[in-house]
PDB file of N, CA and C in Angstrom:
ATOM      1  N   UNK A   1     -36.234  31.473  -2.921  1.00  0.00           N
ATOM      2  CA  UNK A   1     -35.849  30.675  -1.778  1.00  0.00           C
ATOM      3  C   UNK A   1     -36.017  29.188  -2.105  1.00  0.00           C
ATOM      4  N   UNK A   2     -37.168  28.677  -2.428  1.00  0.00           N
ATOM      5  CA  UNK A   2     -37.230  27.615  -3.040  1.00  0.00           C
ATOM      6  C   UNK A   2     -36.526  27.512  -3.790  1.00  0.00           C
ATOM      7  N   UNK A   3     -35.708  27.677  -5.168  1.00  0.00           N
ATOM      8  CA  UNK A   3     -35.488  27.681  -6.455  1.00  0.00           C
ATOM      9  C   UNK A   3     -33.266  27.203  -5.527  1.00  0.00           C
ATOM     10  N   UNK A   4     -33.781  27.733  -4.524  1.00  0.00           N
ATOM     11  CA  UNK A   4     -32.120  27.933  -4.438  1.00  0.00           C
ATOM     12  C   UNK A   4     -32.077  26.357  -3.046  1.00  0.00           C
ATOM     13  N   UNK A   5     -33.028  25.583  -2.794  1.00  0.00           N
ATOM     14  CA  UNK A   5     -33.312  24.796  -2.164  1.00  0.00           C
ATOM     15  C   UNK A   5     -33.796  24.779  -0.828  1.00  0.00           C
ATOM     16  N   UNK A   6     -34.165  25.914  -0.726  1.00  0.00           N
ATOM     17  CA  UNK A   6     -34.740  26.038   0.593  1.00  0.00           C
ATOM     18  C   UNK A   6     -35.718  25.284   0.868  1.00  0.00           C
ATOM     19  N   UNK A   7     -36.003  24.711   2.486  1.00  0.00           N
ATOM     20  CA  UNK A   7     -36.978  24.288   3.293  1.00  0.00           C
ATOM     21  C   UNK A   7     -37.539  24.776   4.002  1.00  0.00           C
ATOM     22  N   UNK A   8     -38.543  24.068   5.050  1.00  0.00           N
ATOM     23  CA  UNK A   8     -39.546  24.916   5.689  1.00  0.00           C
ATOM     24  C   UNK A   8     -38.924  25.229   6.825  1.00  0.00           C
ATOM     25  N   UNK A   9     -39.468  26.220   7.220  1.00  0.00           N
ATOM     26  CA  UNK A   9     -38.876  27.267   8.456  1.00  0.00           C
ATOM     27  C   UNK A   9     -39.707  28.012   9.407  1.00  0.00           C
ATOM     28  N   UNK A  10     -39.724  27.788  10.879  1.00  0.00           N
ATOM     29  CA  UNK A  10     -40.710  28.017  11.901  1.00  0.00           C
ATOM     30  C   UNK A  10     -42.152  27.757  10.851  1.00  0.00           C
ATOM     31  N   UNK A  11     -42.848  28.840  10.732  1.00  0.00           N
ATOM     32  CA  UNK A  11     -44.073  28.511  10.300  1.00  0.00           C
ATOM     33  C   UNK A  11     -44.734  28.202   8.965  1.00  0.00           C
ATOM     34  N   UNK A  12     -43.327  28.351   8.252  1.00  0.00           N
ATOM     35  CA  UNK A  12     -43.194  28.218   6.881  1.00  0.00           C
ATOM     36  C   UNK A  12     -43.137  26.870   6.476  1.00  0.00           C
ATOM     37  N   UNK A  13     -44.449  25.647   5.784  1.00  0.00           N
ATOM     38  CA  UNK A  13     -44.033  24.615   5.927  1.00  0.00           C
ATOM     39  C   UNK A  13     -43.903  24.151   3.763  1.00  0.00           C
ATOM     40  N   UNK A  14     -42.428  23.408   3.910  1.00  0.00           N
ATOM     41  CA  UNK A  14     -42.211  23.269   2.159  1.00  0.00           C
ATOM     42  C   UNK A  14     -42.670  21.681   2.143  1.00  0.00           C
ATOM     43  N   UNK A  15     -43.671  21.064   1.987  1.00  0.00           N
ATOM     44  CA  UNK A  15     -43.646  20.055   1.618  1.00  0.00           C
ATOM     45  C   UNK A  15     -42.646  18.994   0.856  1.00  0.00           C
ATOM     46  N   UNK A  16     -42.207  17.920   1.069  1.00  0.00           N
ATOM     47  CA  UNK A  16     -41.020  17.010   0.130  1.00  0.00           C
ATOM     48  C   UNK A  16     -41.554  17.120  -1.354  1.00  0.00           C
ATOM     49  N   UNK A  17     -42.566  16.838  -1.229  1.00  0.00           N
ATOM     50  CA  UNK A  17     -43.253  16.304  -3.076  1.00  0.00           C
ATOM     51  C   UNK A  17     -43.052  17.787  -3.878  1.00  0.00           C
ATOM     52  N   UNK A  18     -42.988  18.622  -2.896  1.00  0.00           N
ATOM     53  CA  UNK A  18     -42.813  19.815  -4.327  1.00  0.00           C
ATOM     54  C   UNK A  18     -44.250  20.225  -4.722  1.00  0.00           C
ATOM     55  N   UNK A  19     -45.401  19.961  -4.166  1.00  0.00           N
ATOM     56  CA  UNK A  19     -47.058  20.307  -4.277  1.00  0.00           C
ATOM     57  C   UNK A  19     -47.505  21.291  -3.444  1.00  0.00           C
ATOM     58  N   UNK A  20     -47.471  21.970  -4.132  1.00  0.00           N
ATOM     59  CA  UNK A  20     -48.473  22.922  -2.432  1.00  0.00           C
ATOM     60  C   UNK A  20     -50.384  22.418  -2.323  1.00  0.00           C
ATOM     61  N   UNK A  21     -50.476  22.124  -1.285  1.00  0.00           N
ATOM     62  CA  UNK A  21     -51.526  21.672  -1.012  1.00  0.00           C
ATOM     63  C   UNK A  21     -52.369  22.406   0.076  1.00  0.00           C
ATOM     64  N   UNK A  22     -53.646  22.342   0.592  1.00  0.00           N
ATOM     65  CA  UNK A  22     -54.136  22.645   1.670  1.00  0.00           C
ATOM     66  C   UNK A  22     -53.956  21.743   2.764  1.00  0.00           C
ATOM     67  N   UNK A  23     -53.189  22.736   3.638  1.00  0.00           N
ATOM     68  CA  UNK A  23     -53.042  22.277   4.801  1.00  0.00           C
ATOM     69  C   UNK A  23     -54.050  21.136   5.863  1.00  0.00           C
ATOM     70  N   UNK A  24     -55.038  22.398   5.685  1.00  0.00           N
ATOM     71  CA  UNK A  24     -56.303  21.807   6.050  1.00  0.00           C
ATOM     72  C   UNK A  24     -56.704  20.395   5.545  1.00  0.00           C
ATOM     73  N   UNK A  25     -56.387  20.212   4.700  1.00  0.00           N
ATOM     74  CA  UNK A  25     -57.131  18.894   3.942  1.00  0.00           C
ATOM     75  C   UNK A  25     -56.231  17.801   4.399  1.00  0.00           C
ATOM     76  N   UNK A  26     -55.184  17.766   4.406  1.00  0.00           N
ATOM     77  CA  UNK A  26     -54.100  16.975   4.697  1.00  0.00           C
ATOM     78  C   UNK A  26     -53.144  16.940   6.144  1.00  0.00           C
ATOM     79  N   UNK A  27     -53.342  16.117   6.511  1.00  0.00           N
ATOM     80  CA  UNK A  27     -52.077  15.867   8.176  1.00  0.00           C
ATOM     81  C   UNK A  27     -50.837  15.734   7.462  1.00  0.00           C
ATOM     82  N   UNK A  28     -51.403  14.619   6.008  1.00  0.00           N
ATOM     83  CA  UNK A  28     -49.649  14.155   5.788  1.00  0.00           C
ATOM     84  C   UNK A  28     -48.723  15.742   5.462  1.00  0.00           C
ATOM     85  N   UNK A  29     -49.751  16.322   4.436  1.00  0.00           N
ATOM     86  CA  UNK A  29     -49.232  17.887   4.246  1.00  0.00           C
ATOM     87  C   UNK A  29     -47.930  18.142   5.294  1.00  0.00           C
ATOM     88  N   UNK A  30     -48.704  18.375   6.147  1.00  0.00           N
ATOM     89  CA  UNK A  30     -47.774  19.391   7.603  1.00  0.00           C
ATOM     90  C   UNK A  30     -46.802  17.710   8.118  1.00  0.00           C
ATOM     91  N   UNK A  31     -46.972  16.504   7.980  1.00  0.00           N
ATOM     92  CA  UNK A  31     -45.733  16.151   8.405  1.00  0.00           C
ATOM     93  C   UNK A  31     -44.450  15.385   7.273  1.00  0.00           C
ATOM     94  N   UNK A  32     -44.760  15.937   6.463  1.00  0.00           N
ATOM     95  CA  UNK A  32     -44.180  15.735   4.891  1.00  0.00           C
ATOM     96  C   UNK A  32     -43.517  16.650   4.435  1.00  0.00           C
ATOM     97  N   UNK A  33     -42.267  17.639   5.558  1.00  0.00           N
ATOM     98  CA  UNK A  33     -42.064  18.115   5.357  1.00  0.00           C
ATOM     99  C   UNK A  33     -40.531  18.362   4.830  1.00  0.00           C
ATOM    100  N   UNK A  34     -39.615  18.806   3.727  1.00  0.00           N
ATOM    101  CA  UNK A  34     -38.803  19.152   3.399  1.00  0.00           C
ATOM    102  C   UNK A  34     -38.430  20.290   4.379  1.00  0.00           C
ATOM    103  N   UNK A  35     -36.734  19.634   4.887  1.00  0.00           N
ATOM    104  CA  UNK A  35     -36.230  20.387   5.867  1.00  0.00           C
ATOM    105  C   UNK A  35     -35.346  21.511   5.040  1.00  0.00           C
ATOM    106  N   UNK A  36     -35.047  22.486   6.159  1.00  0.00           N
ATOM    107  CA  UNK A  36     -34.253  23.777   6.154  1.00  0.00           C
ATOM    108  C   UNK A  36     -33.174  23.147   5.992  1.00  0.00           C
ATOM    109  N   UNK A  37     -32.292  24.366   4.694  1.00  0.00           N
ATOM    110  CA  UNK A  37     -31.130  23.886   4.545  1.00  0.00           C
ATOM    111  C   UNK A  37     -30.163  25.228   5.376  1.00  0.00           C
ATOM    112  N   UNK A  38     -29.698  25.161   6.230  1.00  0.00           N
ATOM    113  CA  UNK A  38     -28.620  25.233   7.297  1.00  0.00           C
ATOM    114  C   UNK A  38     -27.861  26.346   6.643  1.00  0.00           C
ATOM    115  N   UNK A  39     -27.343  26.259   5.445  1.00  0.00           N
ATOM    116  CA  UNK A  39     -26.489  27.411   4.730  1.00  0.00           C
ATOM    117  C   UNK A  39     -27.463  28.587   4.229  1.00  0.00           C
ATOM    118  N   UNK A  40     -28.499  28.435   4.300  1.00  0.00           N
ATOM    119  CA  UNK A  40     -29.568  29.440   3.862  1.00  0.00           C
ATOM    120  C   UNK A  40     -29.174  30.727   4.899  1.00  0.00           C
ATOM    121  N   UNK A  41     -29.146  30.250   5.851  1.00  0.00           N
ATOM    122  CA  UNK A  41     -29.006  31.131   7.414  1.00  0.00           C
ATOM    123  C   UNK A  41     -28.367  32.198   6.950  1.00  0.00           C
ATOM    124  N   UNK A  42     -27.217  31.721   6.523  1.00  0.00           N
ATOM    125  CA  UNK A  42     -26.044  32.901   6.233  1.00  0.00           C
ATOM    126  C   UNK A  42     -25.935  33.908   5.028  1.00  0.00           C
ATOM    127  N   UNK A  43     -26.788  34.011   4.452  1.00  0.00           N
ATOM    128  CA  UNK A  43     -27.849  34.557   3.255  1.00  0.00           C
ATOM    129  C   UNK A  43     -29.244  35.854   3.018  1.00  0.00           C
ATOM    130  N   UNK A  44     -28.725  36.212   2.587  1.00  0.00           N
ATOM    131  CA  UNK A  44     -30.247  37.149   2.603  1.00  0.00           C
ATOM    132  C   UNK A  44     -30.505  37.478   1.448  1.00  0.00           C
ATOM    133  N   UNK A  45     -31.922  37.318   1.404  1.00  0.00           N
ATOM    134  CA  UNK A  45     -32.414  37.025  -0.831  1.00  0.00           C
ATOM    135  C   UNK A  45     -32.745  39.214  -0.370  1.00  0.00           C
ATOM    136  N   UNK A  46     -32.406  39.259  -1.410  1.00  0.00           N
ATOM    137  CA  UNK A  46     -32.695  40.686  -1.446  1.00  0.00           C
ATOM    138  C   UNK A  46     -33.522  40.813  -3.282  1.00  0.00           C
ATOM    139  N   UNK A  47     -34.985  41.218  -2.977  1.00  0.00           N
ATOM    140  CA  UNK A  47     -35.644  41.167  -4.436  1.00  0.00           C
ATOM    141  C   UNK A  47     -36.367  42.708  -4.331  1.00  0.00           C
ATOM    142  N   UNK A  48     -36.018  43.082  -5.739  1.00  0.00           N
ATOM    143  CA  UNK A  48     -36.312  44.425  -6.315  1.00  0.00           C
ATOM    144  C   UNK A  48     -37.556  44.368  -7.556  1.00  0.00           C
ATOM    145  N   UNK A  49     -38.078  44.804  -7.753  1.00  0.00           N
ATOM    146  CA  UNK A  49     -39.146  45.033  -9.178  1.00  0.00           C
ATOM    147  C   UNK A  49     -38.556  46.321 -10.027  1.00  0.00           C
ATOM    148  N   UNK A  50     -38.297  46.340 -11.118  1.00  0.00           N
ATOM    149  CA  UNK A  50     -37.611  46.885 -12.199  1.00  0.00           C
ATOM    150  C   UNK A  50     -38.056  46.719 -13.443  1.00  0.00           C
ATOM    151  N   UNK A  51     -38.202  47.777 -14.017  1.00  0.00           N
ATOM    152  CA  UNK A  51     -38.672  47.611 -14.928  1.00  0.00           C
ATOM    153  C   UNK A  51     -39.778  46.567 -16.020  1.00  0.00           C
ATOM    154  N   UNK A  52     -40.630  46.365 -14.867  1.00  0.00           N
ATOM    155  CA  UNK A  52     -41.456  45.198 -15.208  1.00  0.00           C
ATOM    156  C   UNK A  52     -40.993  43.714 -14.539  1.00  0.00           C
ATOM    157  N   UNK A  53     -40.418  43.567 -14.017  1.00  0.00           N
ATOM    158  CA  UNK A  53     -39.512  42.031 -14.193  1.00  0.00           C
ATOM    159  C   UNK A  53     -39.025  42.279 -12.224  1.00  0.00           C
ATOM    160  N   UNK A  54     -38.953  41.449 -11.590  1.00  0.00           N
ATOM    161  CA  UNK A  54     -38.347  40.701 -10.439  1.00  0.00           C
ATOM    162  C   UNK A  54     -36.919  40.865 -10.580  1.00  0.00           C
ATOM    163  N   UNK A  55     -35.909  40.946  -9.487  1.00  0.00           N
ATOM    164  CA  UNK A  55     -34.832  40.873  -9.587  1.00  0.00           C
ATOM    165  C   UNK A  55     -34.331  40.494  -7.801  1.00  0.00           C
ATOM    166  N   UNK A  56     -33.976  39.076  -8.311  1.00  0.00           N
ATOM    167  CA  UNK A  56     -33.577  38.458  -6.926  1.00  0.00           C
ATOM    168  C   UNK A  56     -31.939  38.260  -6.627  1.00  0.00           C
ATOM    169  N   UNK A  57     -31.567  38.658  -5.413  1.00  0.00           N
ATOM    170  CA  UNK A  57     -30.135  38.682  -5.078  1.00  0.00           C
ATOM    171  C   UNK A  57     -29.881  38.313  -4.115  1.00  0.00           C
ATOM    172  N   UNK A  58     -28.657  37.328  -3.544  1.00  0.00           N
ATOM    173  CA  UNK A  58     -28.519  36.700  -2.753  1.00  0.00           C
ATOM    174  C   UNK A  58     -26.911  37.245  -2.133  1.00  0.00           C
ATOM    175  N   UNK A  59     -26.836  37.839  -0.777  1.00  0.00           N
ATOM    176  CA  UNK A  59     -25.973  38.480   0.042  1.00  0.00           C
ATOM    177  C   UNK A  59     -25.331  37.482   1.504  1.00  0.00           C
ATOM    178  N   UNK A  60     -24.464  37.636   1.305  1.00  0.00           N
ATOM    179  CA  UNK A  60     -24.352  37.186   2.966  1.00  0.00           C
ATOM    180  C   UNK A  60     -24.490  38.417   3.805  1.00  0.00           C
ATOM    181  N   UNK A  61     -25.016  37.416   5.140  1.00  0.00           N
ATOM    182  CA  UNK A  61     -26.174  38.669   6.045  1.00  0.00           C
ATOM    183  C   UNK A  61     -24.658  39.217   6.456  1.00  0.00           C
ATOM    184  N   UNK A  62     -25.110  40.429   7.987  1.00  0.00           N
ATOM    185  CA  UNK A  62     -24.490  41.216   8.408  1.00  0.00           C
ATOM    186  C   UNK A  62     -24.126  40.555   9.536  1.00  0.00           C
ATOM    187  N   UNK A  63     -23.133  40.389  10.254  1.00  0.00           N
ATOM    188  CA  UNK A  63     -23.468  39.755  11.456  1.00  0.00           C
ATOM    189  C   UNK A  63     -23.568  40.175  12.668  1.00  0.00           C
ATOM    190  N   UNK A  64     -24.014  39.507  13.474  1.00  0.00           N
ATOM    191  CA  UNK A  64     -25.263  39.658  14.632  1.00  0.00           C
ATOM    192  C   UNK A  64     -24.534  40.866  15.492  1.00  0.00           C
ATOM    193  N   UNK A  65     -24.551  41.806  16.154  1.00  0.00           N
ATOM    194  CA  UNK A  65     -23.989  42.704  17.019  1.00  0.00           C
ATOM    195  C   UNK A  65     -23.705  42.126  18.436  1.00  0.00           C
ATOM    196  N   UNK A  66     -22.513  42.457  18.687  1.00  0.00           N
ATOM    197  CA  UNK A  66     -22.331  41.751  20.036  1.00  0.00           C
ATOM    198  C   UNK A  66     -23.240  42.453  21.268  1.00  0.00           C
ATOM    199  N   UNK A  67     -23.087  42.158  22.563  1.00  0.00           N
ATOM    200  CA  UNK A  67     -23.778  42.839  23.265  1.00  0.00           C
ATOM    201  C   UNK A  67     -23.113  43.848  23.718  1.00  0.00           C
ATOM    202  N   UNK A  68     -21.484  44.178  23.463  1.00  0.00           N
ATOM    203  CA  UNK A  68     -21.137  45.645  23.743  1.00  0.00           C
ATOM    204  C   UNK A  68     -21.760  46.824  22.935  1.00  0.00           C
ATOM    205  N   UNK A  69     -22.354  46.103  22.110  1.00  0.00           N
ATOM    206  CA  UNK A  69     -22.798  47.708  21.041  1.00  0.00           C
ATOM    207  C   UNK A  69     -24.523  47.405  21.429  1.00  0.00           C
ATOM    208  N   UNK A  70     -25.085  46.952  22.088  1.00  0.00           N
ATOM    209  CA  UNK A  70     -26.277  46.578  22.353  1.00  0.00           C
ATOM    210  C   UNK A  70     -26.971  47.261  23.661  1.00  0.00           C
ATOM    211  N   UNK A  71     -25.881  46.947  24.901  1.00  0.00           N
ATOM    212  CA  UNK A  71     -26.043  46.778  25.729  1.00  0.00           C
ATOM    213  C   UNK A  71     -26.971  45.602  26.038  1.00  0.00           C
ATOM    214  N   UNK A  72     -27.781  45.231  26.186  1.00  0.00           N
ATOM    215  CA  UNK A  72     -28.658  43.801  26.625  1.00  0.00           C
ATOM    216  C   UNK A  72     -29.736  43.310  25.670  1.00  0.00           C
ATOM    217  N   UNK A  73     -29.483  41.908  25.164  1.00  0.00           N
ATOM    218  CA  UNK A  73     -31.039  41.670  24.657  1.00  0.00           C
ATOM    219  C   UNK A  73     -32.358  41.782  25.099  1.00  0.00           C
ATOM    220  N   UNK A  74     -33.035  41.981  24.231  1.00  0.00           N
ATOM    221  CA  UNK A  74     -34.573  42.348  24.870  1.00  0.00           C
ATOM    222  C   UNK A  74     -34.990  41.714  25.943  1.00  0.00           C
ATOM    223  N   UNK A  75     -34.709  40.172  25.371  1.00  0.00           N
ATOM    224  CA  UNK A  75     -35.204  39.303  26.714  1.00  0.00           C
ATOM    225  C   UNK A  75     -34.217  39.369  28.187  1.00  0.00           C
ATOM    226  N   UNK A  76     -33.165  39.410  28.054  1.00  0.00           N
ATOM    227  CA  UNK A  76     -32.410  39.452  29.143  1.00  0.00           C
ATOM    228  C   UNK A  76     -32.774  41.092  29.662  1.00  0.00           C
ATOM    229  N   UNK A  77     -32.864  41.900  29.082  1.00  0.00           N
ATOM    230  CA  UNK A  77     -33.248  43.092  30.172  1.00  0.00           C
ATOM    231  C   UNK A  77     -34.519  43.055  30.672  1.00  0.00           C
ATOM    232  N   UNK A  78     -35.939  42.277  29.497  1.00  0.00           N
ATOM    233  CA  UNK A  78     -37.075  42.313  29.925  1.00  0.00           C
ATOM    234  C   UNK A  78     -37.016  41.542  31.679  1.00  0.00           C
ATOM    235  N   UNK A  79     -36.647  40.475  31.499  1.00  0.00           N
ATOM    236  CA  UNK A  79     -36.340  39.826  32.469  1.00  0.00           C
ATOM    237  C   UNK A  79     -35.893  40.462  33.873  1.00  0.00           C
ATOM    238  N   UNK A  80     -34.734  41.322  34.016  1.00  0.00           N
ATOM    239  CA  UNK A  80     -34.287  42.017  34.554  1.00  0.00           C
ATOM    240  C   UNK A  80     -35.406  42.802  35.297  1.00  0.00           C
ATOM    241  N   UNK A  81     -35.951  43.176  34.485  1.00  0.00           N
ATOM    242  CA  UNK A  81     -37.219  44.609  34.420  1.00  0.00           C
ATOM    243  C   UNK A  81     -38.149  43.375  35.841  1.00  0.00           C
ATOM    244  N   UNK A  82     -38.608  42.471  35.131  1.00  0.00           N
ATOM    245  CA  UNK A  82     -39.721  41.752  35.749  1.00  0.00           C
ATOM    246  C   UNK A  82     -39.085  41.154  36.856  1.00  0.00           C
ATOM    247  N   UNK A  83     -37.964  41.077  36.860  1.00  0.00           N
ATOM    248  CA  UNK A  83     -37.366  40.356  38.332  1.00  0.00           C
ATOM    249  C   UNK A  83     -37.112  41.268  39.398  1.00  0.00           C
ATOM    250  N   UNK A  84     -36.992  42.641  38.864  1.00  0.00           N
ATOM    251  CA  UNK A  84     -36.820  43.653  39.612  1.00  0.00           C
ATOM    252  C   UNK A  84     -35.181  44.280  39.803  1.00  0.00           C
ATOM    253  N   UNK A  85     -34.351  43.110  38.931  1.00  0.00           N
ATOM    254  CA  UNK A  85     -33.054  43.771  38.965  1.00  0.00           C
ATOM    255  C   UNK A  85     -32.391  44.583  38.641  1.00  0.00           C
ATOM    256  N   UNK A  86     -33.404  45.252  37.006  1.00  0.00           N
ATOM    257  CA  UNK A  86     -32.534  46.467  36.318  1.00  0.00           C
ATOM    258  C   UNK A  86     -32.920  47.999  36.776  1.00  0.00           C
ATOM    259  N   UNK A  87     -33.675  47.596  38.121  1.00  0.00           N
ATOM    260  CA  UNK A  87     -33.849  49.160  38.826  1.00  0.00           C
ATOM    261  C   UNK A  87     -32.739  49.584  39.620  1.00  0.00           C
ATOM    262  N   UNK A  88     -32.290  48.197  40.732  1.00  0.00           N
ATOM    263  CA  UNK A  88     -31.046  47.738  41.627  1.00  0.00           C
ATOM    264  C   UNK A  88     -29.940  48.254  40.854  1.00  0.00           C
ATOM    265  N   UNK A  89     -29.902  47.639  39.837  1.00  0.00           N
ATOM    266  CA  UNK A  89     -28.418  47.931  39.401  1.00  0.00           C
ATOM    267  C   UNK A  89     -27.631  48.978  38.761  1.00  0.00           C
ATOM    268  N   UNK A  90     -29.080  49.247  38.383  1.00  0.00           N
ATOM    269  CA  UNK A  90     -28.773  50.726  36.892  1.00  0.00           C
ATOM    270  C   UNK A  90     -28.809  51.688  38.406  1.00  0.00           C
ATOM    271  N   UNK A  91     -29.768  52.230  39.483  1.00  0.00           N
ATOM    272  CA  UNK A  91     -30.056  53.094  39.735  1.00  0.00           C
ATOM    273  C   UNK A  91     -29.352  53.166  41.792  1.00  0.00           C
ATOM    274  N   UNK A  92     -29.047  51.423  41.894  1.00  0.00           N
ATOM    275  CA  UNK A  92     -28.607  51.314  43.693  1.00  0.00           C
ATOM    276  C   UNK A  92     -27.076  50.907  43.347  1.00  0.00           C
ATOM    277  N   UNK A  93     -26.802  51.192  42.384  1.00  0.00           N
ATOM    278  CA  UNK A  93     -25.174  50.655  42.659  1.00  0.00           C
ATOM    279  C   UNK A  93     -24.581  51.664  43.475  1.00  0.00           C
TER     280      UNK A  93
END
């Protein structure tokens, strides 16, 4: 991921200088950070071990499922659930 230019991501932080350091020791650490590169997204490193040796491969992902093959995202039904609407609708229509 690095090697192919990747940056830091949610909790993943890549420093600019290219050092890995302790966090702890350093503020500049965590705001010295080398950003996410945007085309990474569309990518997925796929790594195997073989015969002694690493083997890294880079795919474009699958893409995302709409919500007809889903029916509802987690959060939008959780929601539902806690608002009290997906009892109404699924079960009082």
């Amino acid at each position: 991921y690095l090697e192919k230019g990747g940056g830091s991501r949610g909790s993943y932080i890549v420093p600019k200088s290219g050092a890995l350091g302790d966090p702890a020791e350093s503020f500049a650490y965590i705001l010295d950070q080398k950003p996410e590169d945007p085309q990474l997204r569309e990518v997925v490193q796929r790594c195997r071990y073989e015969e002694g040796r690493f083997i890294v491969q880079w795919q474009a992902r699958r893409p995302l499922p709409g919500p007809e093959s889903l029916g509802s995202w987690f959060e939008t039904a959780w929601k539902d659930w806690r608002e009290g609407r997906a009892f109404k609708r699924r079960y009082m229509a």
